[in-house]
Protein backbone atom coordinates (compact mmCIF):
# COMPACT_ATOMS: atom_id res chain seq x y z
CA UNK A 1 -131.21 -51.21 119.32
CA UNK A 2 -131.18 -50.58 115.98
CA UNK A 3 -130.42 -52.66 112.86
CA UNK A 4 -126.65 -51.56 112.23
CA UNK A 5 -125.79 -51.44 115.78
CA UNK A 6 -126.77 -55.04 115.87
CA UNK A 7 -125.08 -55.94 112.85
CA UNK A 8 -121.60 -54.28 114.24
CA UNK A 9 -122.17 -56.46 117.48
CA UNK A 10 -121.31 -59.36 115.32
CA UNK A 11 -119.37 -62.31 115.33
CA UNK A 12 -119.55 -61.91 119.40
CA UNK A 13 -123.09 -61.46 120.16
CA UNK A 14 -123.91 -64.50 117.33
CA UNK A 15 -125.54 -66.32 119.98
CA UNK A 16 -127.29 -63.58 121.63
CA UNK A 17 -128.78 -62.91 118.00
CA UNK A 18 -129.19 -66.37 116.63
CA UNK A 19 -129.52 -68.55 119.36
CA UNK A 20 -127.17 -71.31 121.21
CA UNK A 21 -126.37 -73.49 118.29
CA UNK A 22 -125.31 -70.72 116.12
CA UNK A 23 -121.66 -69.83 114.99
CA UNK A 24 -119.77 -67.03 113.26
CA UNK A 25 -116.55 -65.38 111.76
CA UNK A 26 -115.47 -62.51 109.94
CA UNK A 27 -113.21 -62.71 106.84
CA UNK A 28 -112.26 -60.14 103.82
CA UNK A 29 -115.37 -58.20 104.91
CA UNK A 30 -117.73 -60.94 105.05
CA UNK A 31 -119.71 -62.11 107.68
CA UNK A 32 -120.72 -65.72 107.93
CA UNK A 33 -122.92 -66.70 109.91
CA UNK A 34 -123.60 -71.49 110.63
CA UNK A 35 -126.95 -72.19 112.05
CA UNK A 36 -128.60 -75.80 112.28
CA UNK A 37 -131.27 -76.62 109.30
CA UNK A 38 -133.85 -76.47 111.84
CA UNK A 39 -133.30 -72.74 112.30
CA UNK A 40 -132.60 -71.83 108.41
CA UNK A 41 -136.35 -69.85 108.11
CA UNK A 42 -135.38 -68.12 111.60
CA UNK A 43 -132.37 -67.46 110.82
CA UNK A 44 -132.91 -65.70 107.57
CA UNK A 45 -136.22 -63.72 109.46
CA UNK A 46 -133.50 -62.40 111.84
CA UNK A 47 -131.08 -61.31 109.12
CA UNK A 48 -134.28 -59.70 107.40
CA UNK A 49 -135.93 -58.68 110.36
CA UNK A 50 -132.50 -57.52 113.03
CA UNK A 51 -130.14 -56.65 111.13
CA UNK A 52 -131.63 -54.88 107.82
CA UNK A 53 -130.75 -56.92 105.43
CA UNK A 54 -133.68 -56.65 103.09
CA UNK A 55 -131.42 -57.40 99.49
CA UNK A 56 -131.34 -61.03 98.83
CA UNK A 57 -128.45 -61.66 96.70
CA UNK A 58 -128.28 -65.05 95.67
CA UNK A 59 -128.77 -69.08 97.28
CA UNK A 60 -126.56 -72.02 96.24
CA UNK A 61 -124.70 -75.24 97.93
CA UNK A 62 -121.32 -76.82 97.63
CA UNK A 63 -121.05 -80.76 97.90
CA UNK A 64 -118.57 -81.42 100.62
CA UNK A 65 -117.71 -85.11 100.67
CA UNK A 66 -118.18 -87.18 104.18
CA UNK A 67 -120.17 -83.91 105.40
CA UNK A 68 -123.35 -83.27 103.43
CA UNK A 69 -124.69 -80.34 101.28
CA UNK A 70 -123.68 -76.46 102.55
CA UNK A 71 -126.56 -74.37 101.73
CA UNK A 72 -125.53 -70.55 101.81
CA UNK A 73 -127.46 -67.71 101.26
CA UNK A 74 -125.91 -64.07 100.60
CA UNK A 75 -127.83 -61.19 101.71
CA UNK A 76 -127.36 -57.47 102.33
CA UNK A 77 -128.04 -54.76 104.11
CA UNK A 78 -128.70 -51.23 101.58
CA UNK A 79 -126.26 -48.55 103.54
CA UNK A 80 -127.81 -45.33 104.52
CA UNK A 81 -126.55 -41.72 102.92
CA UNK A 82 -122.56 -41.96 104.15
CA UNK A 83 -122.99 -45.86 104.87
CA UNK A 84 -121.74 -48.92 103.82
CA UNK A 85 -122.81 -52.23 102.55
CA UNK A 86 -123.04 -54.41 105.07
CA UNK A 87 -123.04 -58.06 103.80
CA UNK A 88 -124.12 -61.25 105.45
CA UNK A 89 -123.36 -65.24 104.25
CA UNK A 90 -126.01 -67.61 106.44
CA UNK A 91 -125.11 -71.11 105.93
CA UNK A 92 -126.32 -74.28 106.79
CA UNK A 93 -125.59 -78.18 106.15
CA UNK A 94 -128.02 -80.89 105.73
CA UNK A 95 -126.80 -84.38 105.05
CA UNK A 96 -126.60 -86.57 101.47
CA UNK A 97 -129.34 -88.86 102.37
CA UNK A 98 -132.00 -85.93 103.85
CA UNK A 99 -131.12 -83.39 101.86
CA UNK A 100 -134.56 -81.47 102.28
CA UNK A 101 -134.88 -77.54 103.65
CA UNK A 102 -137.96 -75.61 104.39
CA UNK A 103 -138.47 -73.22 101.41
CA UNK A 104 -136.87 -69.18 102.30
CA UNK A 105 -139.81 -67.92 99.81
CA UNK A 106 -141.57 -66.51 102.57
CA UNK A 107 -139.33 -64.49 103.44
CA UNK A 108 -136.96 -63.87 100.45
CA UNK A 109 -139.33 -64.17 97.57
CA UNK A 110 -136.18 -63.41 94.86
CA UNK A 111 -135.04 -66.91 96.77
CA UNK A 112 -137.59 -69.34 94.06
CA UNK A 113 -135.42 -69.13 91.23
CA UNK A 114 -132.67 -69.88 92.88
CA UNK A 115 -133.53 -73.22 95.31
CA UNK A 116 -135.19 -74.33 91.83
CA UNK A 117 -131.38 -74.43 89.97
CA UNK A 118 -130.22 -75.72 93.82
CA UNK A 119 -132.43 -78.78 93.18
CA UNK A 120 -131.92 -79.33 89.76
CA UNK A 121 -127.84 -79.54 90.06
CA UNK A 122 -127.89 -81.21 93.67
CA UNK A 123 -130.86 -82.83 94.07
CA UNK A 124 -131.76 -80.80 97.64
CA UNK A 125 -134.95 -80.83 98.22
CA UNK A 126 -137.09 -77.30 99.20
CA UNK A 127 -140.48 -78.15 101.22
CA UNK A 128 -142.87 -75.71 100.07
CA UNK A 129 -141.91 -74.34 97.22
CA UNK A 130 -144.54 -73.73 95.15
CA UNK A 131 -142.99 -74.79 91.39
CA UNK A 132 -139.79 -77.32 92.28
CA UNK A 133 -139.20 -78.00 88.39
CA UNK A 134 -136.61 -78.39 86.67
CA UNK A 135 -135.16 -75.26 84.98
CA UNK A 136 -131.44 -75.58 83.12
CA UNK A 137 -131.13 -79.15 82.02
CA UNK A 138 -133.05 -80.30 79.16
CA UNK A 139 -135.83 -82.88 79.82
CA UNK A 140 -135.13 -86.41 80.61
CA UNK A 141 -131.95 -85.42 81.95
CA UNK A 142 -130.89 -87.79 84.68
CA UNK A 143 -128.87 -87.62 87.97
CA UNK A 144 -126.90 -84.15 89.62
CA UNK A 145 -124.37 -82.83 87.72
CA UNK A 146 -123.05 -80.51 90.43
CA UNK A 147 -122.58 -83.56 92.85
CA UNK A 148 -119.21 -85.05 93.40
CA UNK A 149 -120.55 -88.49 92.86
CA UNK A 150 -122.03 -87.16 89.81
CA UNK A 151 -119.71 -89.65 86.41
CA UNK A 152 -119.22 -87.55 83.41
CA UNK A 153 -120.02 -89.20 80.00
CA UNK A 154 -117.18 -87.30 78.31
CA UNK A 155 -114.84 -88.80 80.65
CA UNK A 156 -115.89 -92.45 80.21
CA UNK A 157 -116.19 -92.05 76.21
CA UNK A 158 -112.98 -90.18 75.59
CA UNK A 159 -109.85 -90.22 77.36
CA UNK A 160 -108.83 -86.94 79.41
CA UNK A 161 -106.54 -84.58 77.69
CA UNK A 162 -103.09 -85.22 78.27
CA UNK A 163 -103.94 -88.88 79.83
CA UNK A 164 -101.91 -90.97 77.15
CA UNK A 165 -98.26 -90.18 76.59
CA UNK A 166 -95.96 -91.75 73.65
CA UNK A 167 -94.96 -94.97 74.45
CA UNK A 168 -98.61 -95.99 76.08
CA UNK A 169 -101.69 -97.39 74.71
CA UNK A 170 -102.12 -97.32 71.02
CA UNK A 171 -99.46 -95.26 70.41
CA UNK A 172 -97.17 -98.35 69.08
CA UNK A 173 -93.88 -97.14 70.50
CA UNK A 174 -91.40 -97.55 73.89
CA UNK A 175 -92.68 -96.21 76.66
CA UNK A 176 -90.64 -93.12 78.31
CA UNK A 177 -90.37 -91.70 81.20
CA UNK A 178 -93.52 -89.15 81.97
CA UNK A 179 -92.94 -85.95 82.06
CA UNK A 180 -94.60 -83.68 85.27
CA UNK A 181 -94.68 -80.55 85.72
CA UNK A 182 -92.34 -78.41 87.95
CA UNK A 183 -93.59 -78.49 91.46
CA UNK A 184 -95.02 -81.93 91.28
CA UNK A 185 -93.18 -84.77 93.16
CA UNK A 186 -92.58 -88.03 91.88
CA UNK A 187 -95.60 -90.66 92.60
CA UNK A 188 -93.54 -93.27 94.31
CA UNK A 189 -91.60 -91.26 96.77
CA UNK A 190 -95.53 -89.07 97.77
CA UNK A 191 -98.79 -90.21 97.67
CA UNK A 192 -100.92 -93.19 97.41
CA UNK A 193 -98.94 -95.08 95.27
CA UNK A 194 -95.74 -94.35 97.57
CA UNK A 195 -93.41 -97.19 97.23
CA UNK A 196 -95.36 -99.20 94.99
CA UNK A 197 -94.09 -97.84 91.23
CA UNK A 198 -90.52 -98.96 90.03
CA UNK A 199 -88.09 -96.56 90.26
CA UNK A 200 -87.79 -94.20 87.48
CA UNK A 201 -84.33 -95.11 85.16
CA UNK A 202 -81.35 -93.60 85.63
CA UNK A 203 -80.23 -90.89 83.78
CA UNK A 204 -76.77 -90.73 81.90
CA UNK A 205 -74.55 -87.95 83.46
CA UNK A 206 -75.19 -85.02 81.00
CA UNK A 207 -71.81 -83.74 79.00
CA UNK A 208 -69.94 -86.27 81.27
CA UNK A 209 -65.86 -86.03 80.49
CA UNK A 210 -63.54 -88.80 80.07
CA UNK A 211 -61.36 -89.13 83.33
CA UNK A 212 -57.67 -87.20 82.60
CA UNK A 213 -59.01 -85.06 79.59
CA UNK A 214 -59.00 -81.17 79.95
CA UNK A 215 -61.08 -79.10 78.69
CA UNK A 216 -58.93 -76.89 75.90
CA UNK A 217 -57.58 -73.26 77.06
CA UNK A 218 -59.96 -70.77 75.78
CA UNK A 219 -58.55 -67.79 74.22
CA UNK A 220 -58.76 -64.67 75.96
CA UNK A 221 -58.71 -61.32 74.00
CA UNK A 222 -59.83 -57.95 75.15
CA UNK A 223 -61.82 -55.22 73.08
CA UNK A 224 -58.96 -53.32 71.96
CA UNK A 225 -57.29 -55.87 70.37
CA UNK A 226 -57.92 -56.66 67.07
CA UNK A 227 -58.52 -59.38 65.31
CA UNK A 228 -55.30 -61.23 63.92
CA UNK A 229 -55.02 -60.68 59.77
CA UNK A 230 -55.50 -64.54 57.71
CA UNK A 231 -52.50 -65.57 56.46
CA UNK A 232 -52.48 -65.18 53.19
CA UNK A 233 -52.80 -68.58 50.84
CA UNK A 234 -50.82 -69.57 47.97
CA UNK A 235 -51.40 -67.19 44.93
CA UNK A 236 -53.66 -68.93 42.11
CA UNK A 237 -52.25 -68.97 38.71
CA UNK A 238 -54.74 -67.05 36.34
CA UNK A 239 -55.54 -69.85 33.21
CA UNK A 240 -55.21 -69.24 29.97
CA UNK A 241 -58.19 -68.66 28.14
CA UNK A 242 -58.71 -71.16 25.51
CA UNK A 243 -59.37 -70.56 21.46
CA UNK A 244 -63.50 -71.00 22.46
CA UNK A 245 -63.73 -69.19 25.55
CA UNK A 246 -64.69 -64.97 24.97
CA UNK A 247 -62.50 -62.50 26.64
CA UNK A 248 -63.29 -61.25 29.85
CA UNK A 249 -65.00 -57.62 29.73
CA UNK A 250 -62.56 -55.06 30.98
CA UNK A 251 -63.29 -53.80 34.61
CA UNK A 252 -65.84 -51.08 34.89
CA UNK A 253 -63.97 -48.09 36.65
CA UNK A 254 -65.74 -47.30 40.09
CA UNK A 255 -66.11 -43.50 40.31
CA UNK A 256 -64.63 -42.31 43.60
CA UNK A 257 -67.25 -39.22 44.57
CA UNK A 258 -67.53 -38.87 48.34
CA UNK A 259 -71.31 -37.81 50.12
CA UNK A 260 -70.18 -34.36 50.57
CA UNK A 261 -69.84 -33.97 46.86
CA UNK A 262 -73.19 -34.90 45.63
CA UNK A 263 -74.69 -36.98 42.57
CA UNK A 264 -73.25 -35.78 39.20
CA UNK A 265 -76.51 -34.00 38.78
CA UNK A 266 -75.15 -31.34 41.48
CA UNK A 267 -72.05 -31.11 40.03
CA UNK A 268 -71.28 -27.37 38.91
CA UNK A 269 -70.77 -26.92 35.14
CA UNK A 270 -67.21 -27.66 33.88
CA UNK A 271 -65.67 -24.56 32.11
CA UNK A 272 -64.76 -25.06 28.37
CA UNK A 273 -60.68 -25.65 27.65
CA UNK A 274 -58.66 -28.00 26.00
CA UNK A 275 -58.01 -29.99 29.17
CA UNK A 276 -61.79 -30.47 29.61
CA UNK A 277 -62.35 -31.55 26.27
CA UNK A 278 -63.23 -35.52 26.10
CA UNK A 279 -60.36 -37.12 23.67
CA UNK A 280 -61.69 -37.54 20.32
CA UNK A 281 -61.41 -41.50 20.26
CA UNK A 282 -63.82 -41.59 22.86
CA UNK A 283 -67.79 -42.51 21.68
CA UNK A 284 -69.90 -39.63 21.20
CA UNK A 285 -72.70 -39.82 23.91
CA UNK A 286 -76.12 -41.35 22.96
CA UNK A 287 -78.83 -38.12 22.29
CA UNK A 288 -80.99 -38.13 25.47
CA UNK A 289 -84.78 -39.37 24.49
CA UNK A 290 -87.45 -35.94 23.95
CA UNK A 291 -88.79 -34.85 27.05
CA UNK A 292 -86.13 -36.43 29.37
CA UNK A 293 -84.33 -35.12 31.77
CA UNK A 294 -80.69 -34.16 31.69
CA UNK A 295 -80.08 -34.42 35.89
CA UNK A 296 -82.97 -37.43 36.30
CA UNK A 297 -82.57 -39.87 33.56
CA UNK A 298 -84.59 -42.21 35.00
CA UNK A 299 -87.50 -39.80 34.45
CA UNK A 300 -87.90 -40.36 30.95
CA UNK A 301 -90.29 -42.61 30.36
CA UNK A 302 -89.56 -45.97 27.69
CA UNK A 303 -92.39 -47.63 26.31
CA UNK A 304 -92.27 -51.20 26.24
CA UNK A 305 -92.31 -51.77 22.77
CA UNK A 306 -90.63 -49.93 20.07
CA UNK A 307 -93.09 -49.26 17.86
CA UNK A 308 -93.69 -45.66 15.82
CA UNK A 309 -96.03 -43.34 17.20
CA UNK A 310 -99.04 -43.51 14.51
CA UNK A 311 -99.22 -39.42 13.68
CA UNK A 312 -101.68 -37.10 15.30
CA UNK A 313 -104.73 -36.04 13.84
CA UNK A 314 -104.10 -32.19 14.24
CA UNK A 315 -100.56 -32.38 13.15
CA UNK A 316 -99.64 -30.66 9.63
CA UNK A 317 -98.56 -33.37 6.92
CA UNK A 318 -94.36 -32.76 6.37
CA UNK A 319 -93.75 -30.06 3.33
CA UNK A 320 -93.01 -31.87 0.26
CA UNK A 321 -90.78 -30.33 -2.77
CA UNK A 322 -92.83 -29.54 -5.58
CA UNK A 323 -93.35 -31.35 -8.45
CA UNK A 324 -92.26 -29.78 -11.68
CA UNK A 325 -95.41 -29.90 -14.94
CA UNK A 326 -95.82 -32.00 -16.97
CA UNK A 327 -94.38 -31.32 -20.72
CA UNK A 328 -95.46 -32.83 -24.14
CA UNK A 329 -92.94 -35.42 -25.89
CA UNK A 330 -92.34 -33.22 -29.19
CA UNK A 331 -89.75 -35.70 -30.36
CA UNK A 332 -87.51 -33.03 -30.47
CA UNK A 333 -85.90 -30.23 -29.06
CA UNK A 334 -88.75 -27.51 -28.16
CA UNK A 335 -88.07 -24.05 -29.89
């Protein structure tokens, strides 16, 4: 029979393949496979040797209180051309105070590194192993940090995040009620403190009404309606200005020019006539600055002081009138 076909004879022919004491069960494409520590090198020959699975993915434990140390052991079987993977978890348990298994280097040599970290974080011993030293934690380091018994130091030092709430400790001020999260029941009505915390205070009735009082009729209006105009107030009487105070500054007409008509640059020229002459009271407009534009105004640049332009080199001094000669003082009229 060959190594797949045994494989797919799995979880019912675990015995047959593993022996008497062994167990198995299939789950999210994962067979797992429980033998006894005294057949953990067997077991993993088999697995090897059986069933094909010559990849050796990885080795590890899991502290399970009251039940001992769970050593599993992934390993795979390479699929053929048109195959699949065919994966395989062997486990096995050893207790907390013998927790020693025979070394799987013999058989899985990629297995060292891996029951060396095993050691180091649970303290299982490997018989046989040819280096069992320690290879994360610095040197000197004591105990298993992976173990449930295991204390951290942070823990004792500093207080766990979210352990002190106002009103407890050193915090100085009244204690309130603390606050849990949705899902979580209260401590006294489920658990192990279940009838032995004082019940939690009674909270006021939240936007509680006086007896007899109504609630006032809220007004109903639809969409269409509109809203109803202010009345209008009582009319204030304009004062007088007084002998110091300057005269308000007559309103600025507001030119009425819809979109459609454009900015007064895109206005079309107004034809001469006495009607479109401006009335002769009027201000004559201010000269527009050189170079500025008549429909852009804001074009023409200002500088910020107003200082005269010293004159160009190449420009041509301004003609002059001539000066007439000079003529001698005779003392008297010139003949």
């Amino acid at each position: 029979m060959t190594a797949p076909e045994s494989y797919d004879r799995l979880p019912e022919a675990v015995t047959e393949i593993f022996g008497e004491e062994a167990a198995a069960e299939s789950a999210y494409d994962l067979l797992t496979v429980d033998v006894p520590p005294a057949s953990w090198t067997t077991a993993l020959e088999t697995a090897r040797d059986e069933l094909g699975c010559t990849y050796f993915d990885w080795l590890s434990a899991v502290d399970e209180p009251g039940t001992g140390f769970r050593v599993c052991a992934h390993v795979a079987a390479l699929p053929v051309p048109g195959g699949r993977v065919r994966r395989l978890m062997l486990r096995t348990t050893v207790p907390h105070e013998a927790a020693v298994l025979p070394t799987a280097i013999g058989v899985y040599a990629g297995a060292g590194w891996h029951e060396r970290e095993t050691h180091e974080m649970f303290g299982i011993g490997f018989d046989g192993h040819p280096h069992l030293v320690p290879l994360l934690l610095p040197e000197g380091f004591e105990g298993h940090p992976l173990r449930k018994d295991f204390v951290l130091a942070a823990r004792v030092a500093k207080a766990w995040p979210g352990a002190k709430e106002p009103g407890e400790s050193e915090h100085g001020g009244p204690k309130r009620r603390t606050m849990l999260p949705p899902g979580v029941p209260d401590p006294n009505e489920w658990g192990p403190l279940k009838g032995q915390l004082p019940p939690a205070p009674a909270r006021p009735a939240r936007g509680a009404r006086a007896a007899g009082t109504d609630r006032p009729a809220r007004r109903t209006r639809s969409a269409s309606e509109a809203t109803p105009p202010a009345e209008p107030g009582p009319t204030a009487t304009p004062a007088e200005p007084g002998p110091e105070a300057p005269a308000a500054p007559p309103a600025r007409p507001r030119r009425n020019r819809t979109a459609s008509q454009g900015s007064a640059s895109q206005q079309p020229p107004v034809p001469p006539g006495p009607e479109n002459e401006p009335p002769t009271d009027a201000a004559p407009p201010a000269p527009p600055a050189p170079g500025a534009s008549q429909d852009a105004p804001w074009h023409a640049a200002r500088p910020a002081f107003d200082e005269p332009r010293p004159p160009a080199e190449n420009t041509p001094p301004a003609e002059q009138p001539p000066t007439p000669p000079d003529t001698p003082d005779s003392g008297g009229d010139p003949e």
